[in-house]
Protein backbone atom coordinates (compact mmCIF):
# COMPACT_ATOMS: atom_id res chain seq x y z
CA UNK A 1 99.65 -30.99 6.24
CA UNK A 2 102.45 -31.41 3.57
CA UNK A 3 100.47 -29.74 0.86
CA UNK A 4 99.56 -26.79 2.88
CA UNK A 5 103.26 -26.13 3.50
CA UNK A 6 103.76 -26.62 -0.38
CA UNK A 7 100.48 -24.06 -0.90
CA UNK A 8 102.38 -21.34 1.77
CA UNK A 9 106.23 -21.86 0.15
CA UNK A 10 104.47 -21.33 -3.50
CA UNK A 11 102.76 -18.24 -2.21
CA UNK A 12 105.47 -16.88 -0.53
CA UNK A 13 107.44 -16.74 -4.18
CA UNK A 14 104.50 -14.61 -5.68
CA UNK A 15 106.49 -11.26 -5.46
CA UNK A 16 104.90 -7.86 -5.69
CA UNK A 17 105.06 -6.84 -9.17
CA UNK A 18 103.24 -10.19 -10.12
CA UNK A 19 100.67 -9.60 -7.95
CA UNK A 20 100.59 -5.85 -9.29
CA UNK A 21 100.35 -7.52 -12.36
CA UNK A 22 97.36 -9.93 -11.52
CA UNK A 23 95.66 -7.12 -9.70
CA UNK A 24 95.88 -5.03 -13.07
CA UNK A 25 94.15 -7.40 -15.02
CA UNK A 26 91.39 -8.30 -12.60
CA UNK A 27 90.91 -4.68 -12.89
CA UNK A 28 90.72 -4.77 -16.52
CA UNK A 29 88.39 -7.92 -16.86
CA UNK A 30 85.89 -6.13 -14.42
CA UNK A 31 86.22 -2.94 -17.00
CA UNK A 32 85.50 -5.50 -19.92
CA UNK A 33 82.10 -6.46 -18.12
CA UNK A 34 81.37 -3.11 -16.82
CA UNK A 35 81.33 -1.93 -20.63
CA UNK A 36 77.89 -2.09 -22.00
CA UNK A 37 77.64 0.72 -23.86
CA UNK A 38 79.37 2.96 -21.35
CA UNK A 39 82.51 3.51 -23.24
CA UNK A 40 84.02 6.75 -22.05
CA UNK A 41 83.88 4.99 -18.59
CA UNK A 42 85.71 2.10 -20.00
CA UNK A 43 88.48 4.36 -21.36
CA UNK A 44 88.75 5.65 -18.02
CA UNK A 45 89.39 2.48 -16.37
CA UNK A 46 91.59 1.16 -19.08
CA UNK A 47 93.82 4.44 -19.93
């Protein structure tokens, strides 16, 4: 039970802009492996 509480506390410190953050660069990994040979849609995703 302890390290659930520690798990919730530790979650409840992830503020907004780091999970803006972490949300932008899932974003760009999926662009990464969405990129064969389809570079204008890359851009797109990217820019």
């Amino acid at each position: 039970m302890k390290k659930q509480n520690i798990y919730q506390e530790s979650n409840k410190q992830f503020t907004s802009l780091e999970h803006l953050i972490y949300l932008d660069l899932v974003k760009l990994l999926l662009a990464w492996n969405n990129c064969f040979g389809l570079e204008a849609y890359c851009y797109q995703i990217r820019f």
